[in-house]
N, C-alpha and C. Protein backbone atom coordinates (compact mmCIF):
# COMPACT_ATOMS: atom_id res chain seq x y z
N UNK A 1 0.84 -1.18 0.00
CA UNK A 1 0.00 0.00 0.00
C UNK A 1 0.88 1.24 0.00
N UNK A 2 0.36 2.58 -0.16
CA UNK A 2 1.31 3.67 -0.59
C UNK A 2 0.78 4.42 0.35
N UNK A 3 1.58 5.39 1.10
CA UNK A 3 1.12 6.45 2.37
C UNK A 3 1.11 7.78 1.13
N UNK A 4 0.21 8.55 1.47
CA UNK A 4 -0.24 9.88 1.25
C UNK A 4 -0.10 10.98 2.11
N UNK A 5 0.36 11.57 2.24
CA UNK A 5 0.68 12.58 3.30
C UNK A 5 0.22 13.70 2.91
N UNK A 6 -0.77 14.67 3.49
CA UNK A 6 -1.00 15.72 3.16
C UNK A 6 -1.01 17.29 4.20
N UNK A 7 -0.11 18.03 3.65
CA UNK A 7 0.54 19.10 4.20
C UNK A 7 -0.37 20.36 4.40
N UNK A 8 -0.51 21.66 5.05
CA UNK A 8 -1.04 22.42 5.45
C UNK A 8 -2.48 22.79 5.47
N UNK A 9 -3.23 21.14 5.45
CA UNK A 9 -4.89 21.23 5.97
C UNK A 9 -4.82 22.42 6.99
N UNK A 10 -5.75 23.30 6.89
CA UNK A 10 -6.20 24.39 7.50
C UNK A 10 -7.33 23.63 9.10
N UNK A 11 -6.88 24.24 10.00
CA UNK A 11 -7.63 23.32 11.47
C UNK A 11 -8.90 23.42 11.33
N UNK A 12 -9.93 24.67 10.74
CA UNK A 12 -11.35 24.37 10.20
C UNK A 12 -11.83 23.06 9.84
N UNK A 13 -10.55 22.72 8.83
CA UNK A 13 -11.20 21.41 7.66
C UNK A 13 -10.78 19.83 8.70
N UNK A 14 -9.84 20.30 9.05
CA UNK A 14 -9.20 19.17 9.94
C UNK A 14 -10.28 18.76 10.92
N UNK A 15 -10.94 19.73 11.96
CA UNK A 15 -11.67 19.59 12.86
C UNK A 15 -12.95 18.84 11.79
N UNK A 16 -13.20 19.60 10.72
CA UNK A 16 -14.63 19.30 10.56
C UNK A 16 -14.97 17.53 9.79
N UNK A 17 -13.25 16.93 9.61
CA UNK A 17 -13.42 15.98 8.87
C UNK A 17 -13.43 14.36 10.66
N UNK A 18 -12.65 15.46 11.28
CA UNK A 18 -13.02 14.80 12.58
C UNK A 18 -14.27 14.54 12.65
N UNK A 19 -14.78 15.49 12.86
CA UNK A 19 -16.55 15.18 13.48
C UNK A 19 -17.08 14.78 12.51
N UNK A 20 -17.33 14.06 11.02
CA UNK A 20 -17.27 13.49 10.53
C UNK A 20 -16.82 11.78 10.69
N UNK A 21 -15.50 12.04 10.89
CA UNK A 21 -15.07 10.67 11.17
C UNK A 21 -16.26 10.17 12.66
N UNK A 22 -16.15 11.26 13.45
CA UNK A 22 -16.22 10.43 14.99
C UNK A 22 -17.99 10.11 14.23
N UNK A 23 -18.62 11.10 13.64
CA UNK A 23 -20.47 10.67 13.39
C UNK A 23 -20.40 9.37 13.06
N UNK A 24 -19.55 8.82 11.80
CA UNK A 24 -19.37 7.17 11.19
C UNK A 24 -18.60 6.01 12.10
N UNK A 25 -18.19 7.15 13.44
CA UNK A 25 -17.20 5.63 13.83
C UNK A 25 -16.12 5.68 13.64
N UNK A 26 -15.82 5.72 12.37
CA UNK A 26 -13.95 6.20 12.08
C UNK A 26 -13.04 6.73 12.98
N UNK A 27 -12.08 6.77 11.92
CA UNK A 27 -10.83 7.62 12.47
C UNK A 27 -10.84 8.44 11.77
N UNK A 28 -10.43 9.52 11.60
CA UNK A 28 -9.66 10.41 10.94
C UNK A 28 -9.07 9.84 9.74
N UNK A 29 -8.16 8.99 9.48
CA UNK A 29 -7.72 8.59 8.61
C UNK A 29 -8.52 7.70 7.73
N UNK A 30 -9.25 6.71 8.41
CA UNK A 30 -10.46 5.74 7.41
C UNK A 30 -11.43 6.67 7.16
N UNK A 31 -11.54 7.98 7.50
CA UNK A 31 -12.97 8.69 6.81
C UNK A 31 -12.09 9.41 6.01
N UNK A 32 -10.82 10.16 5.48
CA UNK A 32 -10.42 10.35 4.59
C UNK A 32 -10.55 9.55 3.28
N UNK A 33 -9.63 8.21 3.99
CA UNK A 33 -10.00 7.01 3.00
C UNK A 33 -10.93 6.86 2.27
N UNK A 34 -12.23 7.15 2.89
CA UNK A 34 -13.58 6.80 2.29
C UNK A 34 -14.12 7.60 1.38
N UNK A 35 -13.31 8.71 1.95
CA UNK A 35 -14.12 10.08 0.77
C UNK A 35 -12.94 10.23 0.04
N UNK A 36 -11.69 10.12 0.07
CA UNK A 36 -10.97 9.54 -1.72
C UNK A 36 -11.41 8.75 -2.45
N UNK A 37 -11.77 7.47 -1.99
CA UNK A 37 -12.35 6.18 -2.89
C UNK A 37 -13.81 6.73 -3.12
N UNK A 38 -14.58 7.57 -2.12
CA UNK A 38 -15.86 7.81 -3.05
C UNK A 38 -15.62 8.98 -4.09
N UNK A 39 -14.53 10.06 -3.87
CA UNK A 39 -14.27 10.94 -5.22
C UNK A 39 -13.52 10.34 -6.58
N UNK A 40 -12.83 9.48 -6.29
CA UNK A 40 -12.23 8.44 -7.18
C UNK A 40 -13.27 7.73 -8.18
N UNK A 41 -14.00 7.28 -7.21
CA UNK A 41 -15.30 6.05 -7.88
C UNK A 41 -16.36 6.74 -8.72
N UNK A 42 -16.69 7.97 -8.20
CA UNK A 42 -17.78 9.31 -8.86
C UNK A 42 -16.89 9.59 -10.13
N UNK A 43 -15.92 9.83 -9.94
CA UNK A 43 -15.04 10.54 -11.14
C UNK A 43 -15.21 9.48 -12.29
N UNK A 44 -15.00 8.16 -12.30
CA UNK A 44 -14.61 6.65 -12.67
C UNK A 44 -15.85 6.73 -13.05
N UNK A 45 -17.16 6.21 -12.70
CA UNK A 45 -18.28 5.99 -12.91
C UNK A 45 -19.29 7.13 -13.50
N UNK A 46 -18.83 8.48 -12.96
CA UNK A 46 -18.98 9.50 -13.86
C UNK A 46 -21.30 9.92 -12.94
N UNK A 47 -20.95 9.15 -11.17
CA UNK A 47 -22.06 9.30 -10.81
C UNK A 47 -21.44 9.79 -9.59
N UNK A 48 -22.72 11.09 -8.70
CA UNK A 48 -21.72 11.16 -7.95
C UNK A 48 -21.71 10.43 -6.81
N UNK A 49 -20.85 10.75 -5.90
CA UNK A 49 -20.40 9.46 -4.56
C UNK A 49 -21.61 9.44 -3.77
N UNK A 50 -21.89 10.75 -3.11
CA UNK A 50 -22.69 10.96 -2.56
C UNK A 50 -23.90 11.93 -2.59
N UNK A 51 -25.20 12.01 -3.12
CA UNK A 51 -25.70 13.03 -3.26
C UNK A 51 -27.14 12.62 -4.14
N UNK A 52 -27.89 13.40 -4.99
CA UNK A 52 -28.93 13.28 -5.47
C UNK A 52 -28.85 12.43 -6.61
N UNK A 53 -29.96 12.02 -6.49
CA UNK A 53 -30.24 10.32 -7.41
C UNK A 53 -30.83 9.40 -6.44
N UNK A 54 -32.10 8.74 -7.35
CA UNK A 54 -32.17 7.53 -6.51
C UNK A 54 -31.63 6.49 -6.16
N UNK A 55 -31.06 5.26 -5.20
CA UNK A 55 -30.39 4.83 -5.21
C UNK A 55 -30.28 3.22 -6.78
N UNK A 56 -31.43 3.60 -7.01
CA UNK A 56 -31.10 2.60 -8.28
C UNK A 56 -30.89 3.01 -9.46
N UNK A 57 -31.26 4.57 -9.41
CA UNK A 57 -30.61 5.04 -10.48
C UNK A 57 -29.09 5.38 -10.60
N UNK A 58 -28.54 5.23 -9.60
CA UNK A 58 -27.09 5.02 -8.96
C UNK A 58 -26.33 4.02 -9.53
N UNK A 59 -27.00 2.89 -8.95
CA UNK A 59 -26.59 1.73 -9.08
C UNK A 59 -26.61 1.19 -10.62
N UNK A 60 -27.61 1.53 -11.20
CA UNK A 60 -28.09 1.29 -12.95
C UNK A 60 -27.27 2.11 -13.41
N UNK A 61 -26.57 3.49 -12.99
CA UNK A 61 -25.57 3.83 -13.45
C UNK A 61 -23.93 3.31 -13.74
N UNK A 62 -23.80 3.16 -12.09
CA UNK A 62 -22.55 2.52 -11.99
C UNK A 62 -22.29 0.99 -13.08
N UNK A 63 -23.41 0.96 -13.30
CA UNK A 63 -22.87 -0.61 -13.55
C UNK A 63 -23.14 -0.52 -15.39
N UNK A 64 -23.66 0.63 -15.95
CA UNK A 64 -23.88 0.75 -17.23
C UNK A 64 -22.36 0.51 -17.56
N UNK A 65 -21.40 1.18 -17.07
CA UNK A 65 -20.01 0.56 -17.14
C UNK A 65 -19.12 -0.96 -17.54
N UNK A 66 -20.16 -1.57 -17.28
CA UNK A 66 -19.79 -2.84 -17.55
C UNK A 66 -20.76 -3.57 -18.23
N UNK A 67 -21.78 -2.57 -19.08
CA UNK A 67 -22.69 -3.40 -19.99
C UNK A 67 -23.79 -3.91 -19.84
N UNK A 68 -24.51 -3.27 -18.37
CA UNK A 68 -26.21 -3.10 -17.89
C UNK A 68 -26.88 -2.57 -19.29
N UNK A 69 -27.58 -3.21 -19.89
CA UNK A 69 -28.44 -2.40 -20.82
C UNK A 69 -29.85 -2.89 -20.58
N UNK A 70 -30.21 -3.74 -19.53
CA UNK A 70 -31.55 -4.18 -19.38
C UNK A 70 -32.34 -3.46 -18.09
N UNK A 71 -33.35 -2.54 -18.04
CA UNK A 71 -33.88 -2.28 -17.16
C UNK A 71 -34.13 -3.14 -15.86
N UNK A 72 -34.04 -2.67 -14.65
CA UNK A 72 -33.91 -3.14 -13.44
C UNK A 72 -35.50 -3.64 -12.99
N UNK A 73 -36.19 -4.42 -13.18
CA UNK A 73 -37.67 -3.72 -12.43
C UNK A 73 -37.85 -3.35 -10.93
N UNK A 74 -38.72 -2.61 -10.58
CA UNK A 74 -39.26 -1.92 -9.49
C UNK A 74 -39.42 -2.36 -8.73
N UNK A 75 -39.36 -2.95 -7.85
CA UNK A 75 -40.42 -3.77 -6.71
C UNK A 75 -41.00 -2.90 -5.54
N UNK A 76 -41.56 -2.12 -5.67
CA UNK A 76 -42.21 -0.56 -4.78
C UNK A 76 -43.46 -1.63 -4.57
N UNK A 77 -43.38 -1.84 -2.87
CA UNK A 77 -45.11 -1.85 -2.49
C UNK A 77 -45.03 -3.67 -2.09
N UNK A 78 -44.02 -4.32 -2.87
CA UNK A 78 -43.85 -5.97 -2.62
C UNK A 78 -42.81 -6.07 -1.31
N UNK A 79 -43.79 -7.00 -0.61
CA UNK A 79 -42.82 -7.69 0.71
C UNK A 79 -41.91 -8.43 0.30
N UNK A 80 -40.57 -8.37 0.68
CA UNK A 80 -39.35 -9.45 1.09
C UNK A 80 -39.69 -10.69 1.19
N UNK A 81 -39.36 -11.11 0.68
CA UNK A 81 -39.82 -13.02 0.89
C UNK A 81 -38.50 -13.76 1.08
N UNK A 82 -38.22 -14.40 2.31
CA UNK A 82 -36.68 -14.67 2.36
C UNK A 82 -37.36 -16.14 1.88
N UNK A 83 -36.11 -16.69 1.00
CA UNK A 83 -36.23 -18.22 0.11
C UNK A 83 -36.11 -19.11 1.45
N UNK A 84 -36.70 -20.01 0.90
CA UNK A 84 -36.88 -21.36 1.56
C UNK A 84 -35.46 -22.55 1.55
N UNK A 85 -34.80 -22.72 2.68
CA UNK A 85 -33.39 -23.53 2.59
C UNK A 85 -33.86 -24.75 2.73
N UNK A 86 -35.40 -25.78 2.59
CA UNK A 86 -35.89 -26.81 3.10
C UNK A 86 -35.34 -27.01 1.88
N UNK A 87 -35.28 -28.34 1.25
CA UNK A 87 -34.62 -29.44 0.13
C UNK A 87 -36.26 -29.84 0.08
């Protein structure tokens, strides 16, 4: 793996990526992590990381990338039915 080091963050941004980290749990350093790989992945996929869109129009995005061309259907309003493991 490769270290990144980044030099004269201003203590505003520093503090505010803290309270950030501490809302998710993180550290400081894994909530950086997370929001490179989600600006990375937005950039890549060309959707953004976090923000407006539904989440399947997200997902039907991301994956047009690799040759989704068949509509997803809906299931709005249908209960979960967990499958049956009986033989």
């Amino acid at each position: 793996m490769t270290t990144l080091t980044v030099h004269n963050l201003d203590d505003e941004l520093h503090d505010s990526l803290r309270d950030l980290a501490n809302s998710h749990g993180r550290s400081v350093e894994d909530e950086a992590r997370e929001i490179l790989r989600g600006a990375v992945l937005a950039k890549r996929t060309g959707t953004p990381a976090r923000g407006p869109g539904k989440l399947g129009s997200r997902i039907a995005a991301r994956f047009a990338q690799v040759g989704l061309e068949q509509d997803i259907p809906e299931l709005r309003g249908q209960l979960a039915v967990a499958p049956s493991l009986e033989r």
